[in-house]
Protein backbone atom coordinates (compact mmCIF):
# COMPACT_ATOMS: atom_id res chain seq x y z
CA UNK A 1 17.92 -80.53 45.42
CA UNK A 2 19.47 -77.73 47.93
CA UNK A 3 22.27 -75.89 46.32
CA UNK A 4 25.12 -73.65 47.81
CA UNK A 5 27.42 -71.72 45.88
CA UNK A 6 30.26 -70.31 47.59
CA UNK A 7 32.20 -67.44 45.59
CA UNK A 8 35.74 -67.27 46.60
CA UNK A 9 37.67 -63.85 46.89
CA UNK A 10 39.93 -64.88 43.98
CA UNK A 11 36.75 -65.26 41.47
CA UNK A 12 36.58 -68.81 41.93
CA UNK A 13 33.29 -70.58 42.56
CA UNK A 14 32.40 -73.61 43.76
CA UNK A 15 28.90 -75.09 43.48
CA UNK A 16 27.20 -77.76 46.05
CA UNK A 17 24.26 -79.64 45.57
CA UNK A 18 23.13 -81.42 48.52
CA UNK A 19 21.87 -84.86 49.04
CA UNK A 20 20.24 -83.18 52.29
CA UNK A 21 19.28 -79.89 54.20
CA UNK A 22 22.71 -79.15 55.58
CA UNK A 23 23.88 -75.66 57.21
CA UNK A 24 26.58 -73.62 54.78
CA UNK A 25 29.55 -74.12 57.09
CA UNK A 26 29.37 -78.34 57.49
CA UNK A 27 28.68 -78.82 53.76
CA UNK A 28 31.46 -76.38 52.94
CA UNK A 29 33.54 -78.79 55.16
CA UNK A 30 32.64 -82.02 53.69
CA UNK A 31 33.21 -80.91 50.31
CA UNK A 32 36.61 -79.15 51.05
CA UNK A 33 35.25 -75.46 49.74
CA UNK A 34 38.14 -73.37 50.80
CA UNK A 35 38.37 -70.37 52.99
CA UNK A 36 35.69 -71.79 55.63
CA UNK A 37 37.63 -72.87 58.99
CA UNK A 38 35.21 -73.91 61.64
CA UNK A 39 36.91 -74.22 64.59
CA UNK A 40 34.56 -75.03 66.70
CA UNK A 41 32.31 -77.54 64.90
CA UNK A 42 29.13 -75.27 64.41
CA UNK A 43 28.50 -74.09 67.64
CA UNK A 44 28.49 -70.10 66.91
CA UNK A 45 31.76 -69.99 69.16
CA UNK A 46 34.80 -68.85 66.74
CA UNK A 47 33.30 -67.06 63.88
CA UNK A 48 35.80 -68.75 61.25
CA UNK A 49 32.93 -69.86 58.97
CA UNK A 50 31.84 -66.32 58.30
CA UNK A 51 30.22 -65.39 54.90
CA UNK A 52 28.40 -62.73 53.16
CA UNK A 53 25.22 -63.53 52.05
CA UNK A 54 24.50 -62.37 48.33
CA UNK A 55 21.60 -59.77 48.01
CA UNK A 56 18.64 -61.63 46.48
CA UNK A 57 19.43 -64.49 49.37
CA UNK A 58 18.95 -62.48 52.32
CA UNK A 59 14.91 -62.08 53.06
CA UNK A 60 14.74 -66.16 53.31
CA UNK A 61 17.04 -66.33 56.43
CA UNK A 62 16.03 -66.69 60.05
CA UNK A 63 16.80 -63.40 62.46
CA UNK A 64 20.58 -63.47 63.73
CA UNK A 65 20.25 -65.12 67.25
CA UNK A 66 22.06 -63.55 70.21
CA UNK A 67 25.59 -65.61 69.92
CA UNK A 68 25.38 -65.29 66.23
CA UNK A 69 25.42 -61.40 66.89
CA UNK A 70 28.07 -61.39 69.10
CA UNK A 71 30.40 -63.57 67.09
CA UNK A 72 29.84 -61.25 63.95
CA UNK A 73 31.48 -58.73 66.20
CA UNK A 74 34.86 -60.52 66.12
CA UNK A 75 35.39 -61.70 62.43
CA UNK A 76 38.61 -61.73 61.09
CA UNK A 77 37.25 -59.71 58.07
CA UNK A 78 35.27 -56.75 58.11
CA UNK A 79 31.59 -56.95 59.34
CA UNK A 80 29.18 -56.16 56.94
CA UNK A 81 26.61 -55.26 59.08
CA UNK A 82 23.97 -56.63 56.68
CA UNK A 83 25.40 -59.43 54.73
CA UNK A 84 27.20 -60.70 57.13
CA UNK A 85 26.50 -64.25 58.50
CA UNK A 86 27.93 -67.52 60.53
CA UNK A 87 27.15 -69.91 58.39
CA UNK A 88 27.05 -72.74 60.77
CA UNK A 89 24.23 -70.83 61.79
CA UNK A 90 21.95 -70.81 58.26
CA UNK A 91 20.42 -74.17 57.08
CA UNK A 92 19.99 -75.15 53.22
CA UNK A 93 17.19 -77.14 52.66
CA UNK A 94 14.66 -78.25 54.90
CA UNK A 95 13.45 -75.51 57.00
CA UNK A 96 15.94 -72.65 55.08
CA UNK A 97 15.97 -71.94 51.34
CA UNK A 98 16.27 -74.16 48.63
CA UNK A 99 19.26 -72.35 47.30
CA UNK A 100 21.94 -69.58 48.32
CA UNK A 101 24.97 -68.05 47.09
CA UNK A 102 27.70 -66.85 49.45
CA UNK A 103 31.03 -64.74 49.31
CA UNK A 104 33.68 -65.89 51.02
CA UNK A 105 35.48 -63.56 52.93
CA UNK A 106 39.47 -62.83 52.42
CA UNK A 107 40.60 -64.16 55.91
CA UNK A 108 38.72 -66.76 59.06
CA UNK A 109 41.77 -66.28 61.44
């Protein structure tokens, strides 16, 4: 079963095991994990669903895509140029990993 765990800034963490591939952002949603906005529904447009991927997570995503790249540019907390992902943008299950741990950052908007 795909599993998310999204680490809040506070310490917190919040653990998600899906009944499906989802992407980090719309199960974060439907399970009311705070600290993830997105504004715009998943379309790479607003960059208030930004996370940092942990470490040991990072070789099993896909490239960041051109509007991915640009919206990383704009997040309300700081960049980290290699951490740093949308994560309506990285799938859980299916065809990404099985399992990832994010950090929420301190701030979407």
């Amino acid at each position: 079963m795909p599993t998310i765990t999204y680490h809040q800034p506070g310490g917190d963490t919040q653990v998600i095991e899906l009944e499906k591939p989802d992407r980090i952002m719309q199960a974060a949603l439907k399970n009311s994990v705070p600290g993830i906005v997105g504004e715009c529904g998943g379309q790479a447009m607003c960059a208030t669903c930004h996370v940092y991927v942990r470490e040991e997570y990072l070789d099993a995503l896909p490239e960041i895509g051109d509007d991915e790249e640009e919206m990383l540019e704009v997040t309300a907390s700081e960049r980290d140029e290699r951490r740093s992902r949308l994560g309506c943008q990285i799938e859980v299950g299916g065809s990404g990993p099985e399992a990832i741990e994010v950090d929420i950052p301190e701030e979407q908007v």
